[in-house]
N, C-alpha and C. Protein backbone atom coordinates (compact mmCIF):
# COMPACT_ATOMS: atom_id res chain seq x y z
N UNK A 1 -23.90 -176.66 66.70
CA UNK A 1 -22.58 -176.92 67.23
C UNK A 1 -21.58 -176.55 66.14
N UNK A 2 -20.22 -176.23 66.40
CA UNK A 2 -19.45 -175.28 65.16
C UNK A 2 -17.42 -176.11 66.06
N UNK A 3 -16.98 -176.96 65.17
CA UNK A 3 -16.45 -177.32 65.43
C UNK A 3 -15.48 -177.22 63.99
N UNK A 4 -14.17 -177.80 64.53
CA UNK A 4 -13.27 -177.32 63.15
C UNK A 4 -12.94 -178.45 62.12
N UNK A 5 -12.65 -178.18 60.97
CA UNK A 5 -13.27 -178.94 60.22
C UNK A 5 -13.02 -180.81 60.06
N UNK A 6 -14.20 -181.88 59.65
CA UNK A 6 -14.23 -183.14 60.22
C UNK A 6 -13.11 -183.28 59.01
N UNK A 7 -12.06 -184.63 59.55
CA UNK A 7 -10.89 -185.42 58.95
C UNK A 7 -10.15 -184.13 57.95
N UNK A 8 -9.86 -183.42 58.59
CA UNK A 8 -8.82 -182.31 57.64
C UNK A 8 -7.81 -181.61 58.71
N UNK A 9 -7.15 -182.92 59.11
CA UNK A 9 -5.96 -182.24 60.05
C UNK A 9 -5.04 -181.24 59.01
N UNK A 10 -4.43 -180.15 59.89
CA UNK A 10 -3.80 -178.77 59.46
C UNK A 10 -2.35 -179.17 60.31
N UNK A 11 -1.02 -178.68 59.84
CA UNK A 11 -0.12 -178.88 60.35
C UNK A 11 0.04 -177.41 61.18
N UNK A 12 0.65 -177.56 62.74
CA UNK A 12 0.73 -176.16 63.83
C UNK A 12 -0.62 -176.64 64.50
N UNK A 13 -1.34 -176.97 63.74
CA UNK A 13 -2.33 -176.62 64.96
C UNK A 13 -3.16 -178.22 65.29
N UNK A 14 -3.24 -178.71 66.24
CA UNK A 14 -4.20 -179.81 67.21
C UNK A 14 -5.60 -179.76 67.07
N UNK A 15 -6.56 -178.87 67.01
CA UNK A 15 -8.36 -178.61 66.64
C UNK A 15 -8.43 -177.53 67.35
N UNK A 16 -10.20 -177.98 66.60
CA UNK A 16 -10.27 -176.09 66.65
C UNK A 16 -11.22 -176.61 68.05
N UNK A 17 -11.48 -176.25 69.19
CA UNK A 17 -12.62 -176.33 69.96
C UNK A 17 -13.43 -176.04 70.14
N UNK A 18 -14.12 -176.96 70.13
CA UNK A 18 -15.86 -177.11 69.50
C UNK A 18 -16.43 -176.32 71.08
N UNK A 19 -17.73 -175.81 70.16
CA UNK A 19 -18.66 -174.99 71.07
C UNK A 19 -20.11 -175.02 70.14
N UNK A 20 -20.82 -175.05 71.38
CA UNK A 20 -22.18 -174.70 71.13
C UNK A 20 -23.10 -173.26 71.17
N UNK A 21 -23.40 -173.50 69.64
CA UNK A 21 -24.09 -171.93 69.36
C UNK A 21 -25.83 -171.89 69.61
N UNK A 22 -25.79 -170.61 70.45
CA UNK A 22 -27.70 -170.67 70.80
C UNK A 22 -28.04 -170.33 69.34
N UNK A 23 -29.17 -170.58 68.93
CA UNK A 23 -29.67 -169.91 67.44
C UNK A 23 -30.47 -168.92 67.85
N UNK A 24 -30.61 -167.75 69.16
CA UNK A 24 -30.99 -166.93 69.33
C UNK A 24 -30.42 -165.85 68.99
N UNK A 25 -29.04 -166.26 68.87
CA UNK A 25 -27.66 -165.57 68.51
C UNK A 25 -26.92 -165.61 67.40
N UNK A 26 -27.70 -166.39 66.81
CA UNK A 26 -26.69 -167.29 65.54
C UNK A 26 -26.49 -165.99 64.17
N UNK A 27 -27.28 -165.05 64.16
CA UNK A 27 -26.79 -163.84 63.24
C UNK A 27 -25.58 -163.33 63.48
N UNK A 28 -24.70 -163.10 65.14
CA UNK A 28 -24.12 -162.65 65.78
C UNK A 28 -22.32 -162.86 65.11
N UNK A 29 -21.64 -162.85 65.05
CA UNK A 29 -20.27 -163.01 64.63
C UNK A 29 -19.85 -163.93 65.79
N UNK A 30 -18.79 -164.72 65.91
CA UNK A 30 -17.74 -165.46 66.99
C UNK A 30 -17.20 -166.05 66.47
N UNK A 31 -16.19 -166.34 67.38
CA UNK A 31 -14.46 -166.67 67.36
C UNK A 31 -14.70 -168.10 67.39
N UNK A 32 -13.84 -168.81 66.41
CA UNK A 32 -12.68 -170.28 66.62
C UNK A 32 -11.68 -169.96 67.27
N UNK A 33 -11.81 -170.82 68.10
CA UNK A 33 -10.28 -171.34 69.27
C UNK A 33 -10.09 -172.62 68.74
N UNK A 34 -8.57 -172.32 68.09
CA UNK A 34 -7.55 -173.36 68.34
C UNK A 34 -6.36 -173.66 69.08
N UNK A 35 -5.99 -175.12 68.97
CA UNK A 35 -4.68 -175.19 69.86
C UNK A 35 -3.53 -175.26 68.95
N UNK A 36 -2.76 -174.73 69.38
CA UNK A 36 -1.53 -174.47 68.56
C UNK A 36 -0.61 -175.89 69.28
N UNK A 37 0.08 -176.33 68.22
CA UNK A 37 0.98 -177.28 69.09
C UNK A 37 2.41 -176.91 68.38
N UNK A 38 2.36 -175.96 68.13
CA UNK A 38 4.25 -175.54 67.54
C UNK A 38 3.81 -173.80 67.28
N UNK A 39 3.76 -173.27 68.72
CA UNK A 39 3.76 -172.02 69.04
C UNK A 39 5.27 -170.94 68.05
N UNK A 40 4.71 -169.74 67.38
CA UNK A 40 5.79 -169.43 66.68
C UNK A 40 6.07 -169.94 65.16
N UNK A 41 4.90 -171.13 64.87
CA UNK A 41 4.75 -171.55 63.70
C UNK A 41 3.26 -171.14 63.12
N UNK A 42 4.00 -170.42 61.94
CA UNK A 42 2.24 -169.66 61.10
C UNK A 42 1.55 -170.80 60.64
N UNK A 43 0.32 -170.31 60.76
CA UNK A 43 -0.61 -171.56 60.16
C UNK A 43 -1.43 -170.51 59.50
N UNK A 44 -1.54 -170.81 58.23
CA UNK A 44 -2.58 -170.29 57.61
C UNK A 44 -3.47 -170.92 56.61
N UNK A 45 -4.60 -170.31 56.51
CA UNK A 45 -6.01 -171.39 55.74
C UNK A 45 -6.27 -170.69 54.66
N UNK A 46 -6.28 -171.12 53.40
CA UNK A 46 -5.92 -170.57 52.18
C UNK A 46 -7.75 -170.19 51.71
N UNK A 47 -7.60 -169.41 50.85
CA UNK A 47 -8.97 -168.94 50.03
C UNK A 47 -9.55 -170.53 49.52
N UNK A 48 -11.27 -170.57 50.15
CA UNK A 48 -12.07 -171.64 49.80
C UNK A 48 -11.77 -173.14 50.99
N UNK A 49 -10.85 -173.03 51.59
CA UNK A 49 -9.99 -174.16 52.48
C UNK A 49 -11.11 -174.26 53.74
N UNK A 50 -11.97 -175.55 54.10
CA UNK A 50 -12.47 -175.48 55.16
C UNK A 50 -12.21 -174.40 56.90
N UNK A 51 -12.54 -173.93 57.39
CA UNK A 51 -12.03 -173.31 58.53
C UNK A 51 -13.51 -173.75 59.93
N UNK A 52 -14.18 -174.64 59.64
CA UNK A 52 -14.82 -174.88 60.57
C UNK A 52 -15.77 -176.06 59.85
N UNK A 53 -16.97 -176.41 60.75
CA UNK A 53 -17.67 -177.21 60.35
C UNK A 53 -19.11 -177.15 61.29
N UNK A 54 -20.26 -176.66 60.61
CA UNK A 54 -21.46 -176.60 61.59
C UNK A 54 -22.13 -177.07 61.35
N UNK A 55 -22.61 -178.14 62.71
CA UNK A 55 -23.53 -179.35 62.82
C UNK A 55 -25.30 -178.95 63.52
N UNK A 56 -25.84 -178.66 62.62
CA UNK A 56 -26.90 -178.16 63.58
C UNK A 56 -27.66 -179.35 64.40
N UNK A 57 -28.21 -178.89 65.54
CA UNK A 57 -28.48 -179.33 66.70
C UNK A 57 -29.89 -178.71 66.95
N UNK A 58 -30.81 -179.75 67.43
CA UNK A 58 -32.77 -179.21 67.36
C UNK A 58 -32.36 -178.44 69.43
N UNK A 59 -32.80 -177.05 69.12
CA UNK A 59 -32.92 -176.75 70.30
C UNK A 59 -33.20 -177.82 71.51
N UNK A 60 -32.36 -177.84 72.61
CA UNK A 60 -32.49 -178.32 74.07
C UNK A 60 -32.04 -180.28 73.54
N UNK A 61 -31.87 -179.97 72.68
CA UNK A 61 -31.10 -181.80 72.25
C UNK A 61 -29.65 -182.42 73.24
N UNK A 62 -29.42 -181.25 73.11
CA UNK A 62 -27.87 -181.56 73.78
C UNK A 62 -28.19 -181.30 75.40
N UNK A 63 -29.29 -180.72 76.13
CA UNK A 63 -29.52 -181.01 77.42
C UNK A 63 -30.30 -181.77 77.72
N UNK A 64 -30.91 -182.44 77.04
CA UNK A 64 -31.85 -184.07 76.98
C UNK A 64 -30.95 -184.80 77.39
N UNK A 65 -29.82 -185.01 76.44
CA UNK A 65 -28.86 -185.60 76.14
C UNK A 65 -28.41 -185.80 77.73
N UNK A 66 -27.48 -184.81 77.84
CA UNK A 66 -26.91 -184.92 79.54
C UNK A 66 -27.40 -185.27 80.44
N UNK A 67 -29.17 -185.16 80.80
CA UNK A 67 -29.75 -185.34 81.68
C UNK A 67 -30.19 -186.60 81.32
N UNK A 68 -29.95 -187.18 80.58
CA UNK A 68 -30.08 -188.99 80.69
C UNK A 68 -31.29 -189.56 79.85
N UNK A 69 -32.29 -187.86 79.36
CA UNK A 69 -33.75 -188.56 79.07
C UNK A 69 -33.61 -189.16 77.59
């Protein structure tokens, strides 16, 4: 799971939204989506500055999960 980074609120922007990565794919490159909450205001993340946060997850955990087992 690849979510943006834990207790390091950024001013412009609300979070980054979290998504779940297959590790079939995980060599692959992809995008952070964030929400901007002062559109027209730069936000930028300086050299070394967290820009995400990845929580690994044991394959099919998170559909155990949902299905109640």
């Amino acid at each position: 799971m690849v979510q943006g980074p834990i207790n390091r609120p950024k001013d412009g922007i609300a979070r980054a939204l979290r998504r779940d990565r297959n590790r079939l794919v995980a060599r692959y490159s992809f995008t952070m989506n964030w929400m901007f909450t002062r559109p027209g205001t730069p936000v930028r993340f300086e050299k070394g500055e967290p820009c995400c946060h990845i929580f690994p997850v044991r394959c099919g955990e998170i559909e155990r999960h949902r299905a109640g087992a």
